[in-house]
PDB file of N, CA and C in Angstrom:
ATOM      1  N   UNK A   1       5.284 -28.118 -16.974  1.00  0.00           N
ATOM      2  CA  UNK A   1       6.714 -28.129 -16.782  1.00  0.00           C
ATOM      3  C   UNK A   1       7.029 -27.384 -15.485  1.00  0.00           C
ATOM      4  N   UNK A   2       8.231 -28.121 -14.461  1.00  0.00           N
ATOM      5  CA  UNK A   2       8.019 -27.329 -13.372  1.00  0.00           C
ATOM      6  C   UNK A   2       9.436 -26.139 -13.457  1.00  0.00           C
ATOM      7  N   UNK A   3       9.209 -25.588 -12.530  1.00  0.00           N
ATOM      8  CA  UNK A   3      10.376 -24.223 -12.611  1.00  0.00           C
ATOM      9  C   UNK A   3      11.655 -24.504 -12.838  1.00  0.00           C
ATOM     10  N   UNK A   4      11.881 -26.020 -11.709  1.00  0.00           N
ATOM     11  CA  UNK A   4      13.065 -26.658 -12.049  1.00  0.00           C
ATOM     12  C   UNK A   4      13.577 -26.895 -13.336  1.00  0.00           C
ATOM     13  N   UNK A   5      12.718 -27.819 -13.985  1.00  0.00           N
ATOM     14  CA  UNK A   5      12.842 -28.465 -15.430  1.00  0.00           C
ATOM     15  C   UNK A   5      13.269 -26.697 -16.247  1.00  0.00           C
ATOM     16  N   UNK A   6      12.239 -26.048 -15.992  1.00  0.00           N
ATOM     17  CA  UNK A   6      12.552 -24.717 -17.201  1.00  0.00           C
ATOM     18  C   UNK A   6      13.962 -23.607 -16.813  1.00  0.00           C
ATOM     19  N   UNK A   7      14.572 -23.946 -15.557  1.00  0.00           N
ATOM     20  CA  UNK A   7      15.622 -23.501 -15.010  1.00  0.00           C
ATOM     21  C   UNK A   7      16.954 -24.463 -15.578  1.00  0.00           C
ATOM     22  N   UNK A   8      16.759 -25.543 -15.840  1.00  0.00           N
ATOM     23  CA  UNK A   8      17.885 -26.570 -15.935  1.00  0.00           C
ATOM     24  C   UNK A   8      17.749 -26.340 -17.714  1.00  0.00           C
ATOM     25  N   UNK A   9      16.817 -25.917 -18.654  1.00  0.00           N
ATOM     26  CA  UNK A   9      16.627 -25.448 -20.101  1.00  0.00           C
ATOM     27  C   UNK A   9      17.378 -24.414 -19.838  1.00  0.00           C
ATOM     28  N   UNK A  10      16.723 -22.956 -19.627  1.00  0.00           N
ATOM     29  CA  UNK A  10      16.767 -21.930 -19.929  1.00  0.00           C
ATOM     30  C   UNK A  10      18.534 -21.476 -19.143  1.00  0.00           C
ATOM     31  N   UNK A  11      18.802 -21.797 -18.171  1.00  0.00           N
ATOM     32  CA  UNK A  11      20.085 -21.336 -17.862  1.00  0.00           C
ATOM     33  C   UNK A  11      21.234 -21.610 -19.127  1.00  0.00           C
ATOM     34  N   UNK A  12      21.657 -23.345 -19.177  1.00  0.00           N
ATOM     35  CA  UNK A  12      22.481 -23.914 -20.039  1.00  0.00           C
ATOM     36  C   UNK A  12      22.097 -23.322 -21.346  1.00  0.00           C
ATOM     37  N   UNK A  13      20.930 -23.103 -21.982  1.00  0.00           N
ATOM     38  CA  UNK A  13      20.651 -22.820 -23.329  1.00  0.00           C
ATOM     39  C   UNK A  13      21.223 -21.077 -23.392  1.00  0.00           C
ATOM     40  N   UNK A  14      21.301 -20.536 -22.589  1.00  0.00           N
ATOM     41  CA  UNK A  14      21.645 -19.234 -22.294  1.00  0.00           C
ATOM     42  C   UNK A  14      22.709 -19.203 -22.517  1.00  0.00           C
ATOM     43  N   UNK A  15      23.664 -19.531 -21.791  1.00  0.00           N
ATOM     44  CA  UNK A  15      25.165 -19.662 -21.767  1.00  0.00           C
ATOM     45  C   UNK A  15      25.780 -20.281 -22.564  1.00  0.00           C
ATOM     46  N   UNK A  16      25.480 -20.839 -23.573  1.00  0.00           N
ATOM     47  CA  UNK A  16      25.540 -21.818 -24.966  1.00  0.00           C
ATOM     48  C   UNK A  16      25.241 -20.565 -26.054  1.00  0.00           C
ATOM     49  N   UNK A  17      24.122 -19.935 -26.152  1.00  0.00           N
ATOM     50  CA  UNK A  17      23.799 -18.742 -26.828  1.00  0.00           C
ATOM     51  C   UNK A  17      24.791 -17.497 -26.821  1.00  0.00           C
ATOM     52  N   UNK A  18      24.995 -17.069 -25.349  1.00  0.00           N
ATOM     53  CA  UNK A  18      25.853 -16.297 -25.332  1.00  0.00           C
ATOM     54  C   UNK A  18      27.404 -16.421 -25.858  1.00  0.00           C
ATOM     55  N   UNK A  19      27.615 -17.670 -25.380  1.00  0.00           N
ATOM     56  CA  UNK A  19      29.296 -17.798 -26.192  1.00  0.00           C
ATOM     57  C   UNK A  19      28.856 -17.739 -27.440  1.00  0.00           C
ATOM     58  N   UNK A  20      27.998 -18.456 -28.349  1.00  0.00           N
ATOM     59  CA  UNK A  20      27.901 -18.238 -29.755  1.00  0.00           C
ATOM     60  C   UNK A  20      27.380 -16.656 -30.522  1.00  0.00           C
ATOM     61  N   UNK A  21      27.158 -16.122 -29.387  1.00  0.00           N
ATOM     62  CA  UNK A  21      26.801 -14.331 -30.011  1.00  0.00           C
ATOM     63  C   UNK A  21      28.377 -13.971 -29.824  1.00  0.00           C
ATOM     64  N   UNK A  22      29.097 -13.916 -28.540  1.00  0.00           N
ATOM     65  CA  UNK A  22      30.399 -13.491 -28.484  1.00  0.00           C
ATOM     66  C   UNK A  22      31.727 -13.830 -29.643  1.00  0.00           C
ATOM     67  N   UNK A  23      31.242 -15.527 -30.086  1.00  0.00           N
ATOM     68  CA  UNK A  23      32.221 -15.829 -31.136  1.00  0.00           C
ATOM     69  C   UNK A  23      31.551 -14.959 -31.907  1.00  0.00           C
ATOM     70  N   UNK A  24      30.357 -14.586 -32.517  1.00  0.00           N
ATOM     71  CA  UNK A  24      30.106 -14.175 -33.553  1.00  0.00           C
ATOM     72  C   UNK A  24      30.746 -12.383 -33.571  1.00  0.00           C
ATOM     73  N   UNK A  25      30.605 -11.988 -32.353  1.00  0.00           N
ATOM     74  CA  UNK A  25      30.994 -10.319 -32.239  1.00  0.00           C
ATOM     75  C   UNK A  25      32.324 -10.766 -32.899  1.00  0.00           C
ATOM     76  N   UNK A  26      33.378 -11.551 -31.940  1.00  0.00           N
ATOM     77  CA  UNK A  26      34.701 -11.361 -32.656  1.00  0.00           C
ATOM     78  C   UNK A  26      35.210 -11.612 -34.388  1.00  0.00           C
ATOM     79  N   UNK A  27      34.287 -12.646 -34.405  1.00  0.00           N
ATOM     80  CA  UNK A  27      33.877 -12.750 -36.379  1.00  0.00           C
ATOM     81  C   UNK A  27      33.931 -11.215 -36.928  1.00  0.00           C
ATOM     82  N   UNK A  28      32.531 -11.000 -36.580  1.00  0.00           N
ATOM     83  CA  UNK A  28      31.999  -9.515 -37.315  1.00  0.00           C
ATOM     84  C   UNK A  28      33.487  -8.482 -37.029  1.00  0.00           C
ATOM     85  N   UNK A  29      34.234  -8.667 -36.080  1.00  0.00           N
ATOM     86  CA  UNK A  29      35.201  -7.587 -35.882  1.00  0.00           C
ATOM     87  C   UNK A  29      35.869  -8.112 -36.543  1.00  0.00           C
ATOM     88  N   UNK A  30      36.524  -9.341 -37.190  1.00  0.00           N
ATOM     89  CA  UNK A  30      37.455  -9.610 -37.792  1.00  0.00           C
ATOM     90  C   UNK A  30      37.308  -9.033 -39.233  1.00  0.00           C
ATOM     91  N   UNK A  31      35.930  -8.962 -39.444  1.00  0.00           N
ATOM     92  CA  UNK A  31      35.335  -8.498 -40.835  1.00  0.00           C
ATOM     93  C   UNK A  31      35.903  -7.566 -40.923  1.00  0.00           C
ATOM     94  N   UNK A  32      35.495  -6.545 -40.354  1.00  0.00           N
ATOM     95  CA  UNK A  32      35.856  -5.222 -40.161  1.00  0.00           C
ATOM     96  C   UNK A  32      37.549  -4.940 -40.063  1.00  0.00           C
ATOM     97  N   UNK A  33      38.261  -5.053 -39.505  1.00  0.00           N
ATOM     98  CA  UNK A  33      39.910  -5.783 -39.661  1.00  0.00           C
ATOM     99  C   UNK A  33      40.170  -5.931 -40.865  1.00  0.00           C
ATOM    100  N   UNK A  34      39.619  -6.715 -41.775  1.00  0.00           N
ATOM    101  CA  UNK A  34      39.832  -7.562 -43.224  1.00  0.00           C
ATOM    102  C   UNK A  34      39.317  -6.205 -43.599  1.00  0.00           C
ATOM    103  N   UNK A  35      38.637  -5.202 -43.514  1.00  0.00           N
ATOM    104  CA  UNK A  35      38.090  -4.278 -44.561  1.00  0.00           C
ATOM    105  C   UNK A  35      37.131  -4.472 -45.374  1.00  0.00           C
ATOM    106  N   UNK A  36      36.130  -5.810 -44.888  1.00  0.00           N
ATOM    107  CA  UNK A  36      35.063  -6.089 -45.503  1.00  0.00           C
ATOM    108  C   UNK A  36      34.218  -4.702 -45.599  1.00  0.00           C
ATOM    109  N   UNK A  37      33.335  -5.025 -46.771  1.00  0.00           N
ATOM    110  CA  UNK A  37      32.200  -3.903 -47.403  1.00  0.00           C
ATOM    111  C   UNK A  37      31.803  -3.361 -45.726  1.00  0.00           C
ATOM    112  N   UNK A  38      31.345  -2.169 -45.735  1.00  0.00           N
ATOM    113  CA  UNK A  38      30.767  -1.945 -44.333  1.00  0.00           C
ATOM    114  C   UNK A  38      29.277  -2.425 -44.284  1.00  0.00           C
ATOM    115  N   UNK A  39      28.326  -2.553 -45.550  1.00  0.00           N
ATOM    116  CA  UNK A  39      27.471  -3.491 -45.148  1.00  0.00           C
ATOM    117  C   UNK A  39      27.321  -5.242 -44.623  1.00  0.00           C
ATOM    118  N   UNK A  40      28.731  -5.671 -44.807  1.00  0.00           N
ATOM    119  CA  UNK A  40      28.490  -7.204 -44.846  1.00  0.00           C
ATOM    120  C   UNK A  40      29.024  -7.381 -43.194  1.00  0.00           C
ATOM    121  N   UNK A  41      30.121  -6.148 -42.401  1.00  0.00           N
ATOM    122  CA  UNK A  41      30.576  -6.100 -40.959  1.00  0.00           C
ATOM    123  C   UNK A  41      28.907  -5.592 -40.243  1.00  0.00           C
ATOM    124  N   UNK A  42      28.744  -4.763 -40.677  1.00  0.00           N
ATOM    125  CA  UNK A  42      27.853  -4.050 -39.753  1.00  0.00           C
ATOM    126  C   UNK A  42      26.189  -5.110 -39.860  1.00  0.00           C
ATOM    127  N   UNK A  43      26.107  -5.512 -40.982  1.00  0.00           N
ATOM    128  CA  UNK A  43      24.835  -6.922 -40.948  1.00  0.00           C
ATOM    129  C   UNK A  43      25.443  -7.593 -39.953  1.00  0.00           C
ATOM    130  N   UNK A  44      26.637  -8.559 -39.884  1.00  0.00           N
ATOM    131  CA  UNK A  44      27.434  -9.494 -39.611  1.00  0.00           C
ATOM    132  C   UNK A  44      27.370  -9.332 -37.443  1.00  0.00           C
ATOM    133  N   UNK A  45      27.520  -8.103 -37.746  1.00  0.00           N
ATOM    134  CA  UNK A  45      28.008  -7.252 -36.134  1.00  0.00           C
ATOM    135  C   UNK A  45      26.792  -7.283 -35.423  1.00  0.00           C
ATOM    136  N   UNK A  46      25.676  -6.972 -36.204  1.00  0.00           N
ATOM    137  CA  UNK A  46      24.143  -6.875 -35.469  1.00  0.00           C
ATOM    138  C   UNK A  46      23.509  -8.102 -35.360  1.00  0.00           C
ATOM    139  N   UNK A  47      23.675  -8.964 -35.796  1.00  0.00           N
ATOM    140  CA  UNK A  47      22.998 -10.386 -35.671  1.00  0.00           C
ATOM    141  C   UNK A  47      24.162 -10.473 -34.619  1.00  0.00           C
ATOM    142  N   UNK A  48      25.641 -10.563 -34.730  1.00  0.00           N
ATOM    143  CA  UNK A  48      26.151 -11.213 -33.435  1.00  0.00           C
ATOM    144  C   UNK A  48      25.659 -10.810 -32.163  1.00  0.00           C
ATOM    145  N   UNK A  49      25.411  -9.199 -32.105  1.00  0.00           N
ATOM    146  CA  UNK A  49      24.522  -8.450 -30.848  1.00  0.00           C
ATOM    147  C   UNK A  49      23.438  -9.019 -30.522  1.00  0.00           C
ATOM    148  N   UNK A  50      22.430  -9.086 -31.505  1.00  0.00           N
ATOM    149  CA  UNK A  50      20.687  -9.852 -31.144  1.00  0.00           C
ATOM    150  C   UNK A  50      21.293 -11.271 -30.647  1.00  0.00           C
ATOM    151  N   UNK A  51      22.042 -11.809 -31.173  1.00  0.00           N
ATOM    152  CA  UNK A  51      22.308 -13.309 -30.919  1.00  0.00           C
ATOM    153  C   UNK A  51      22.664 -13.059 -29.786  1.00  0.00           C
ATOM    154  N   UNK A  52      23.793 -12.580 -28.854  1.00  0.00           N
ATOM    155  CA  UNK A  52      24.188 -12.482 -27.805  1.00  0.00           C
ATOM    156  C   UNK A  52      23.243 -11.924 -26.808  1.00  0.00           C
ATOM    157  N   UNK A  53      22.569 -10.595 -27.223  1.00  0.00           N
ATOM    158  CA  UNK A  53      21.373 -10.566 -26.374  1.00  0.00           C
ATOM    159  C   UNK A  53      20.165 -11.383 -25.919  1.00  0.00           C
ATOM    160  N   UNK A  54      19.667 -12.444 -26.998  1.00  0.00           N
ATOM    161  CA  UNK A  54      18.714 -12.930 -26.884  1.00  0.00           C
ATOM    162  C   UNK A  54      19.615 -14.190 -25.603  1.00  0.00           C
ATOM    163  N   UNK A  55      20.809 -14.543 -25.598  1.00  0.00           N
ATOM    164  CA  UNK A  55      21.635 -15.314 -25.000  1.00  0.00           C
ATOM    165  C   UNK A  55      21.283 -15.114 -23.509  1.00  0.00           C
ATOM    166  N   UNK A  56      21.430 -13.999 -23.316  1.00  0.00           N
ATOM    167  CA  UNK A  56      21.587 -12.902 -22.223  1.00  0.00           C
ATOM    168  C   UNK A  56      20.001 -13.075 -21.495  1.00  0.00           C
ATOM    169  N   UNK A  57      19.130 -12.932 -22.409  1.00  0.00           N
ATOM    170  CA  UNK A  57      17.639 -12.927 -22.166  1.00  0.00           C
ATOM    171  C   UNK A  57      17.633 -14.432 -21.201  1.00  0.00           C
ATOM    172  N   UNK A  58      17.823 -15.483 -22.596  1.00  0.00           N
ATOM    173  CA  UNK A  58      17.564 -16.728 -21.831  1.00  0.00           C
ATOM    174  C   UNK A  58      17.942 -17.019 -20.378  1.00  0.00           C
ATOM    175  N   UNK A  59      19.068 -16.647 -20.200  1.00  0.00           N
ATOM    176  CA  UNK A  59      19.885 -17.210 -19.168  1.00  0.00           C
ATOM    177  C   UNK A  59      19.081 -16.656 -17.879  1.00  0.00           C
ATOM    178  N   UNK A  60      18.720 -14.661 -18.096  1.00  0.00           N
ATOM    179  CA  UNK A  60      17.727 -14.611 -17.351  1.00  0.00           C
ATOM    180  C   UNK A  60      16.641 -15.030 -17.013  1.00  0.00           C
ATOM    181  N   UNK A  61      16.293 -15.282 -18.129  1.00  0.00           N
ATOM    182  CA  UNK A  61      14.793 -16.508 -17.588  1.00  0.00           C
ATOM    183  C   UNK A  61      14.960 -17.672 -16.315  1.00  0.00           C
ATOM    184  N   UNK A  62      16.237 -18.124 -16.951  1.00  0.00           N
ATOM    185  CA  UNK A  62      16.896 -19.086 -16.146  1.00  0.00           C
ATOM    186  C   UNK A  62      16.880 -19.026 -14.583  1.00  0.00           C
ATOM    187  N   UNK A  63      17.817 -17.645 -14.473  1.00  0.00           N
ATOM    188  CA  UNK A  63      18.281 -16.842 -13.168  1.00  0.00           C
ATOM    189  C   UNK A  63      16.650 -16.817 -12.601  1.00  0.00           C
ATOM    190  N   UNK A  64      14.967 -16.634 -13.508  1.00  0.00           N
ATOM    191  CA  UNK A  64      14.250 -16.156 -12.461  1.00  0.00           C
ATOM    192  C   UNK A  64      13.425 -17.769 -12.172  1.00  0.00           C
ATOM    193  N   UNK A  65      13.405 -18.572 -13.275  1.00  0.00           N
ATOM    194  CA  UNK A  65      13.228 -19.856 -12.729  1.00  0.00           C
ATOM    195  C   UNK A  65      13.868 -20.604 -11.743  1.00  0.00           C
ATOM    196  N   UNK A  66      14.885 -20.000 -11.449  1.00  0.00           N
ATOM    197  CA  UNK A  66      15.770 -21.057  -9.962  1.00  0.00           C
ATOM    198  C   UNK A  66      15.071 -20.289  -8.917  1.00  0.00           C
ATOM    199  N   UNK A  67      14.895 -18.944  -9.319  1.00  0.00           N
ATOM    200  CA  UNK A  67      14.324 -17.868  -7.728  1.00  0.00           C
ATOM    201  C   UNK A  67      12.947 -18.792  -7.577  1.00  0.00           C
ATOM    202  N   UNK A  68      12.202 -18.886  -8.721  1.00  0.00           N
ATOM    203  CA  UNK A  68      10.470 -19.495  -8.223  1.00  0.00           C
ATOM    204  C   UNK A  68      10.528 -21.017  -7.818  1.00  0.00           C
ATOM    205  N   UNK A  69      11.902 -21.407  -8.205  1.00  0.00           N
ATOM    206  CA  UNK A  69      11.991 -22.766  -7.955  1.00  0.00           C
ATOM    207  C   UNK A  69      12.118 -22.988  -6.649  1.00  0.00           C
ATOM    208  N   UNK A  70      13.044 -22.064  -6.025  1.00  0.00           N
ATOM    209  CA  UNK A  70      13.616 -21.877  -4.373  1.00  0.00           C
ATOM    210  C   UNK A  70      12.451 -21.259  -3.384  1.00  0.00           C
ATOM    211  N   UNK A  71      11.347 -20.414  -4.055  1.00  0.00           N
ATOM    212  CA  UNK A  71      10.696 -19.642  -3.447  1.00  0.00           C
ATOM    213  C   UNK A  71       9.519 -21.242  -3.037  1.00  0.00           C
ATOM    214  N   UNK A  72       9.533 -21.351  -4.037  1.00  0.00           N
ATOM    215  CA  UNK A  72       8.323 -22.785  -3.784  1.00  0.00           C
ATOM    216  C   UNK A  72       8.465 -24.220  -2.767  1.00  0.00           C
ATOM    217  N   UNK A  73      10.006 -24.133  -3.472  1.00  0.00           N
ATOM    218  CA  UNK A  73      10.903 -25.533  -1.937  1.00  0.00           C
ATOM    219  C   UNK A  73      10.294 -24.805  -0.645  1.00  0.00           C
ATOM    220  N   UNK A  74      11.065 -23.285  -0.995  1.00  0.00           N
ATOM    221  CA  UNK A  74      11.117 -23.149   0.704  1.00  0.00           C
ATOM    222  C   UNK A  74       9.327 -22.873   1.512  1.00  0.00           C
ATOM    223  N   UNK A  75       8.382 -22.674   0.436  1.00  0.00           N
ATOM    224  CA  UNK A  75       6.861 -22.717   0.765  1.00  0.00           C
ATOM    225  C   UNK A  75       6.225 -24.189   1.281  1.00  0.00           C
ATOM    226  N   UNK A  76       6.796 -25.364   0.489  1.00  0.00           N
ATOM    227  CA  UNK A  76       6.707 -26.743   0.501  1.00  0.00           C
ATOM    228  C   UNK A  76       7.342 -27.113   2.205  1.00  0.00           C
ATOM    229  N   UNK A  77       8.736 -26.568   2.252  1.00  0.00           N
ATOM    230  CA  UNK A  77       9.212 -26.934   3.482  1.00  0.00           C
ATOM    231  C   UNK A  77       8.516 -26.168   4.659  1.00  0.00           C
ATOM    232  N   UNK A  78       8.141 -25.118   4.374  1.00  0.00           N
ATOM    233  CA  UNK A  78       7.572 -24.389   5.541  1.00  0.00           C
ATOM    234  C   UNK A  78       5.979 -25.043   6.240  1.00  0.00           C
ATOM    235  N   UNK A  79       5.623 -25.483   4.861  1.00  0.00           N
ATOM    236  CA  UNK A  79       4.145 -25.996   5.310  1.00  0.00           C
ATOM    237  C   UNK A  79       3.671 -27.127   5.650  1.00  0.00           C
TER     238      UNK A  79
END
């Protein structure tokens, strides 16, 4: 798979992840609002965090697959 291909995955799948951790933070806060049990906000709150982080992760992957993608064009063009 080339850098491109895993840059054109990993960015979009990132930014797709991240909005769905962010809806989930505002969920878990709504919990919390409603006065849900503090175990069912604070479970609820930490999966929205890992979810949003792992979001965060991808997208970086993303961000370093366009750099190796660009680093390689511009090796290809130079040579």
């Amino acid at each position: 798979m080339t850098h491109k291909s895993k840059w054109l995955i990993f960015a979009p799948a990132g930014l797709l992840v991240i909005g769905a951790g962010a809806s989930m933070v505002h969920w878990a806060g709504g919990l919390k609002d409603r006065r849900a049990p503090a175990p069912q906000w604070l479970a609820a709150g930490t999966a929205a965090l890992a979810v949003l982080n792992a979001g965060v992760s991808l997208f970086g992957r993303g961000v370093v697959e366009k750099v190796l993608h660009e680093v390689q064009e511009n090796k290809q063009a130079g040579a």
